[in-house]
N, C-alpha and C. Protein backbone atom coordinates (compact mmCIF):
# COMPACT_ATOMS: atom_id res chain seq x y z
N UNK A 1 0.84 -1.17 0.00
CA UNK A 1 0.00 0.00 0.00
C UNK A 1 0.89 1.24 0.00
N UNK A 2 0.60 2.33 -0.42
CA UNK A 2 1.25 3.45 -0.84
C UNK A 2 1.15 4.28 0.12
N UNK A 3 1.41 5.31 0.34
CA UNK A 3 1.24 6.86 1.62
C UNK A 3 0.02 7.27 1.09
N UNK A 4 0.22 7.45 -0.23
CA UNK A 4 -0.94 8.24 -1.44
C UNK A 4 -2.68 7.15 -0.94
N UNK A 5 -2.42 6.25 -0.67
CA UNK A 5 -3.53 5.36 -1.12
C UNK A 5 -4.21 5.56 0.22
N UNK A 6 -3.91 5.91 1.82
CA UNK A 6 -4.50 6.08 2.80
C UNK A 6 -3.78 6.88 3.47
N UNK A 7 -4.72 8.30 2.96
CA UNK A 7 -3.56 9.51 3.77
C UNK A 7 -4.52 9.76 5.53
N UNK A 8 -3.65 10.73 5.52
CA UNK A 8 -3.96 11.03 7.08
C UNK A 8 -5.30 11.65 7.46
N UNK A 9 -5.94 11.10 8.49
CA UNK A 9 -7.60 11.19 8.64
C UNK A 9 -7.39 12.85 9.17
N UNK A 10 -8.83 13.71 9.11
CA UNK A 10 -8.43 15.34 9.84
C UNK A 10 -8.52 14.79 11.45
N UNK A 11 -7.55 15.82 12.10
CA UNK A 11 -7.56 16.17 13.49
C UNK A 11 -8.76 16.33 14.03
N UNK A 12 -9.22 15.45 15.05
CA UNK A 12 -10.21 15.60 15.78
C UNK A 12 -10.19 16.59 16.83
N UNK A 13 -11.18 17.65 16.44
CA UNK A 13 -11.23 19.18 17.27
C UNK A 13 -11.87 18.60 18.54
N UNK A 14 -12.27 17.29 19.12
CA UNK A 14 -12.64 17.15 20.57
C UNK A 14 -10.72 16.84 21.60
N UNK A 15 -10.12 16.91 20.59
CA UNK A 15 -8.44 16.01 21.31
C UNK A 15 -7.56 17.37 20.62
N UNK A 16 -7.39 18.10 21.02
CA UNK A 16 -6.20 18.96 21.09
C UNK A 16 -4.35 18.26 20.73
N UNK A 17 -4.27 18.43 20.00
CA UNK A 17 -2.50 17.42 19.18
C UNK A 17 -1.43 18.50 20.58
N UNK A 18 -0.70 17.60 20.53
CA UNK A 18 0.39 17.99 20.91
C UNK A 18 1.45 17.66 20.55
N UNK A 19 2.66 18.46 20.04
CA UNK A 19 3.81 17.66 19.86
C UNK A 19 4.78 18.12 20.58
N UNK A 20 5.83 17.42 21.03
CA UNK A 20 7.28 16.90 21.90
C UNK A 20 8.42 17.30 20.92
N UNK A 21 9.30 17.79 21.88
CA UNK A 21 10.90 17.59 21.47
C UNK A 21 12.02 17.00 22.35
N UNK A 22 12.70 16.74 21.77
CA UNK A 22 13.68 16.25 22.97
C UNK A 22 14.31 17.82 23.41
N UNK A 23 14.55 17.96 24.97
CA UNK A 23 15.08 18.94 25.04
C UNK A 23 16.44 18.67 25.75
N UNK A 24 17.65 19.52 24.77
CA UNK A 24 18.61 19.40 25.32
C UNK A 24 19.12 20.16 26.11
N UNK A 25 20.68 19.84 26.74
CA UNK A 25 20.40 21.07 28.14
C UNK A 25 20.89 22.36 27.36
N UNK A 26 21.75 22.62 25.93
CA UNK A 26 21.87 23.46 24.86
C UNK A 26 20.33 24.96 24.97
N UNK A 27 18.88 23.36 24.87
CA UNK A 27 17.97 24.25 24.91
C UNK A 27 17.48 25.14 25.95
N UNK A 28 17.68 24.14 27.01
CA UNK A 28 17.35 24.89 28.28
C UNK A 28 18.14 25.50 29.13
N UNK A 29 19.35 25.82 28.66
CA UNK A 29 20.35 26.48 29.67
C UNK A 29 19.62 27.76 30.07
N UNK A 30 19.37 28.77 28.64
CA UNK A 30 18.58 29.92 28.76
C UNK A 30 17.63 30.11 29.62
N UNK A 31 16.48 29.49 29.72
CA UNK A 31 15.72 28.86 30.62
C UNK A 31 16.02 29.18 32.20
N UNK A 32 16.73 27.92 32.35
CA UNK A 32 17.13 27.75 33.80
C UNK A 32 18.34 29.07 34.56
N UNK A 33 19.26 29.56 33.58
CA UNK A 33 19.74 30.94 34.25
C UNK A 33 18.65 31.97 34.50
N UNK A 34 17.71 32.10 33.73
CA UNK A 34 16.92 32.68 33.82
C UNK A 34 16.08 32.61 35.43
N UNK A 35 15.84 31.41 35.63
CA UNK A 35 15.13 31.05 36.70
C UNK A 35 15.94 31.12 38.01
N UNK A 36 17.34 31.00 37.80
CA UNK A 36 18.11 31.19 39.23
C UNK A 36 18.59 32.56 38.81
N UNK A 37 18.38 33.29 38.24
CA UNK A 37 19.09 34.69 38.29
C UNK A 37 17.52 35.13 39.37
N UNK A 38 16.43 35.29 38.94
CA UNK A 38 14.90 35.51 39.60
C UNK A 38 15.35 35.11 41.04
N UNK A 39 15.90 34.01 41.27
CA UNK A 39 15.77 33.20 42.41
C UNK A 39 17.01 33.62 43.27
N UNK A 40 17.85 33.65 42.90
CA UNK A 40 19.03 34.51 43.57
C UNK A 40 18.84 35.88 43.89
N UNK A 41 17.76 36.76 43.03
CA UNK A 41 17.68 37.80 43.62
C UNK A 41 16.77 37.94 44.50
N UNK A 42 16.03 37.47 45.07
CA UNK A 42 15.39 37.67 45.90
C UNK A 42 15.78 36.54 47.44
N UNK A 43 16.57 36.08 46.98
CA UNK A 43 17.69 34.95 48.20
C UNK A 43 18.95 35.87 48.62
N UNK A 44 19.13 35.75 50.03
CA UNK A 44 20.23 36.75 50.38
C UNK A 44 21.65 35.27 51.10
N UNK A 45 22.79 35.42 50.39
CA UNK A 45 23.79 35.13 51.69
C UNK A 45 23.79 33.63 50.00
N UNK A 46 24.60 32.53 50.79
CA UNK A 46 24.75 31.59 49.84
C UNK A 46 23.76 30.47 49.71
N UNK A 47 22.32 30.89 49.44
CA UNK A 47 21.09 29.99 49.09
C UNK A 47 20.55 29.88 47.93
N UNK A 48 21.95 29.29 46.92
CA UNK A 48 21.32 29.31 45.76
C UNK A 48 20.12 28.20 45.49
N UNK A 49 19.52 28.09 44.32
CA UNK A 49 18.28 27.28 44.27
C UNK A 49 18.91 25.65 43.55
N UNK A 50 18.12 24.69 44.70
CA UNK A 50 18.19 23.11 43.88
C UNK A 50 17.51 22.90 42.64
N UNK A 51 18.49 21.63 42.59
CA UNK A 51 17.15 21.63 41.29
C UNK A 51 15.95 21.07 40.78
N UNK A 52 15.47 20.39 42.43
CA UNK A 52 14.07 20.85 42.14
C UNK A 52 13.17 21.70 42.29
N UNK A 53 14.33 22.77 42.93
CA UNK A 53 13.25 24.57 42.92
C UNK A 53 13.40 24.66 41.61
N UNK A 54 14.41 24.90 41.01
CA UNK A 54 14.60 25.38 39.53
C UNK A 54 13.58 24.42 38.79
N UNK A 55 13.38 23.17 39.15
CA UNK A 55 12.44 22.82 37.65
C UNK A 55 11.23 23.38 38.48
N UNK A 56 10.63 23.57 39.18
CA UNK A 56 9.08 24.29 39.80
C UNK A 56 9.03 25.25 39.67
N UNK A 57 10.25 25.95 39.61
CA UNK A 57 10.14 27.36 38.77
C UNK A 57 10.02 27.59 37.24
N UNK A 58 10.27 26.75 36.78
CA UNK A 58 10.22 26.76 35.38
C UNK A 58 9.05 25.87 35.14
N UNK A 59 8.26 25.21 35.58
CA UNK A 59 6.84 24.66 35.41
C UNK A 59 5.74 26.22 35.65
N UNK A 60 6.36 27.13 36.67
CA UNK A 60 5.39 27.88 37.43
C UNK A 60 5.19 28.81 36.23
N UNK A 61 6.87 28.75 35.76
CA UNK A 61 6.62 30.66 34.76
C UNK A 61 6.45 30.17 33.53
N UNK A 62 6.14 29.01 32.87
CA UNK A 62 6.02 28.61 31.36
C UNK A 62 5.54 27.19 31.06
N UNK A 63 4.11 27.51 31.21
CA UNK A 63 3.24 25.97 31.23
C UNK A 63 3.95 24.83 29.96
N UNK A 64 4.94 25.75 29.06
CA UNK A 64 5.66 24.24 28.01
C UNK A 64 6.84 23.32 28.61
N UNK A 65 7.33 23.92 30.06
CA UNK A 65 8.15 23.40 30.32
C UNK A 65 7.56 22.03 31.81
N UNK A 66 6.49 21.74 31.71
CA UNK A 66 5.43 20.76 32.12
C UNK A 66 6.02 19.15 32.42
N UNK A 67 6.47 18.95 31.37
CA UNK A 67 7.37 17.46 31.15
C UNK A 67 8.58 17.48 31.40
N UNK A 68 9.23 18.43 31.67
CA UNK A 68 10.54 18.79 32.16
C UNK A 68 11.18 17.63 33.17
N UNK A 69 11.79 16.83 33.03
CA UNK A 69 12.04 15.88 34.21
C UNK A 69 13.64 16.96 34.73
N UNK A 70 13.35 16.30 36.02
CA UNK A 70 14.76 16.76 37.14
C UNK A 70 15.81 16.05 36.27
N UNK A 71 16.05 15.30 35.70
CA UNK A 71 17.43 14.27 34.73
C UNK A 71 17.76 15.49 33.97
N UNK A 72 16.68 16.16 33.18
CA UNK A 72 16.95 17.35 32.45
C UNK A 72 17.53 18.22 32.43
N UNK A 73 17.11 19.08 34.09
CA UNK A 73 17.50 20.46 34.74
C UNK A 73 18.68 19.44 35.25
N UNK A 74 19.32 18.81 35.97
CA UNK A 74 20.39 17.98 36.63
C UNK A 74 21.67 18.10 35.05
N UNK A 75 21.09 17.18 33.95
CA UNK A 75 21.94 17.53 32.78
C UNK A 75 22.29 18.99 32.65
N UNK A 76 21.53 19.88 32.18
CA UNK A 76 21.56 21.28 32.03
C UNK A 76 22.63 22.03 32.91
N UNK A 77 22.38 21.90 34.54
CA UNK A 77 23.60 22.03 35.06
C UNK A 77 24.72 21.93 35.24
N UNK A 78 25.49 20.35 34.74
CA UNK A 78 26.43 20.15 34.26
C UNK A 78 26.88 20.54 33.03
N UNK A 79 26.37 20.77 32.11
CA UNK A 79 26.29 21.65 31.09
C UNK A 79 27.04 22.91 31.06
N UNK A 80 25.70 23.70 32.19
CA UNK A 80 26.65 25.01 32.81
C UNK A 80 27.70 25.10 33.30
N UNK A 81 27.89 24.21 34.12
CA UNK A 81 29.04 24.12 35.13
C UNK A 81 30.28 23.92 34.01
N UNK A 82 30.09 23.12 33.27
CA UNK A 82 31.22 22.71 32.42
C UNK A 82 31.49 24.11 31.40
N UNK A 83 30.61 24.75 31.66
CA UNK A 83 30.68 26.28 30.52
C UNK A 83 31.00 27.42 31.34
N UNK A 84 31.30 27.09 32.73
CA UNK A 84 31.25 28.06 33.85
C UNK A 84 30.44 29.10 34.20
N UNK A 85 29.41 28.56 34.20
CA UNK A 85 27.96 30.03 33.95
C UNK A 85 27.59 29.43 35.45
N UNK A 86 27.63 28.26 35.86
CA UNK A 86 26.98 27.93 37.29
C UNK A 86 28.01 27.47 37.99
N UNK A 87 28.00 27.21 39.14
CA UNK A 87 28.92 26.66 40.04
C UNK A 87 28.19 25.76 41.47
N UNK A 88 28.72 24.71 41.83
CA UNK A 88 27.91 23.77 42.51
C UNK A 88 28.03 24.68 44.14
N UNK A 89 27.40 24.90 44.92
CA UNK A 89 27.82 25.67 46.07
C UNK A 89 27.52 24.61 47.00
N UNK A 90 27.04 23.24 47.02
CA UNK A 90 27.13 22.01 48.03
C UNK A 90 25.69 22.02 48.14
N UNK A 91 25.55 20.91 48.78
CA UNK A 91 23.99 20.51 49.31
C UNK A 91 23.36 20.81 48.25
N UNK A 92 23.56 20.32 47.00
CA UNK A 92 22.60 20.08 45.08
C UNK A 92 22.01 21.72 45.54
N UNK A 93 22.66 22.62 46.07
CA UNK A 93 22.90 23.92 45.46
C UNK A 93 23.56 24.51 44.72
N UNK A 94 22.92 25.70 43.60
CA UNK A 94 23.78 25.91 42.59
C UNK A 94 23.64 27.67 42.77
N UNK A 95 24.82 28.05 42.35
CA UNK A 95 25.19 29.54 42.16
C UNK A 95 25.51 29.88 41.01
N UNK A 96 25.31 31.15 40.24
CA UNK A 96 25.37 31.68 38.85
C UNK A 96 26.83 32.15 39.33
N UNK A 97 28.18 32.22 38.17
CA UNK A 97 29.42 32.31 38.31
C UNK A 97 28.78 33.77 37.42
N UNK A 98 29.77 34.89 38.01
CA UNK A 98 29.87 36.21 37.53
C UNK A 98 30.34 36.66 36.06
C-alpha cells in the first residue's frame, strides 16, 4: 500500500494534538539561568536554588516546560558548570558564576 492510497484522517477538534521535542540542556540552559538569576535575587547570603526549585520554577513561569524531568534540569547544570555560567555551592545547590 502506498502513503498516497490512505492519507492522514483530519484532526479531531474534541483532542487537542500535541507535539514533543527532545530537550537538550543546549535548549534549556537559557531557561534555567533565567530562573536562578529571579531566584538569587530575591535569596540573600549563599542559598542558591536546587534543582528541584529550579524545575518548579520553570513549570510555574512557562506551562511548556510541564514534562521537564529533574534528569533534564540535573543535565543542564552540568552543562553550565562545564561552561562556567553555574557553580555547585554544596547541598545540590547551585550559584550563577559572575
Amino acid at each position: 500500500m502506498e502513503m498516497d492510497d490512505d492519507p492522514p484522517s483530519d484532526p479531531d477538534e474534541r483532542f487537542p494534538e500535541e507535539c514533543y521535542m527532545f530537550v537538550t540542556p543546549e535548549i534549556l540552559a537559557e531557561p534555567v539561568l533565567s530562573v536562578m538569576q529571579k531566584f538569587i535575587g530575591w535569596r540573600k547570603g549563599m542559598q542558591g536554588p536546587t534543582i528541584d526549585e529550579v524545575l518548579a520554577r520553570l513549570r510555574r513561569v512557562d506551562d511548556k516546560w510541564r514534562q521537564i524531568l529533574v534528569d533534564q534540569v540535573s543535565q543542564t547544570m552540568s552543562y553550565l558548570e562545564e561552561g562556567d555560567r553555574v557553580w555547585s555551592i554544596g547541598e545540590d545547590r547551585w550559584g550563577l558564576m559572575d
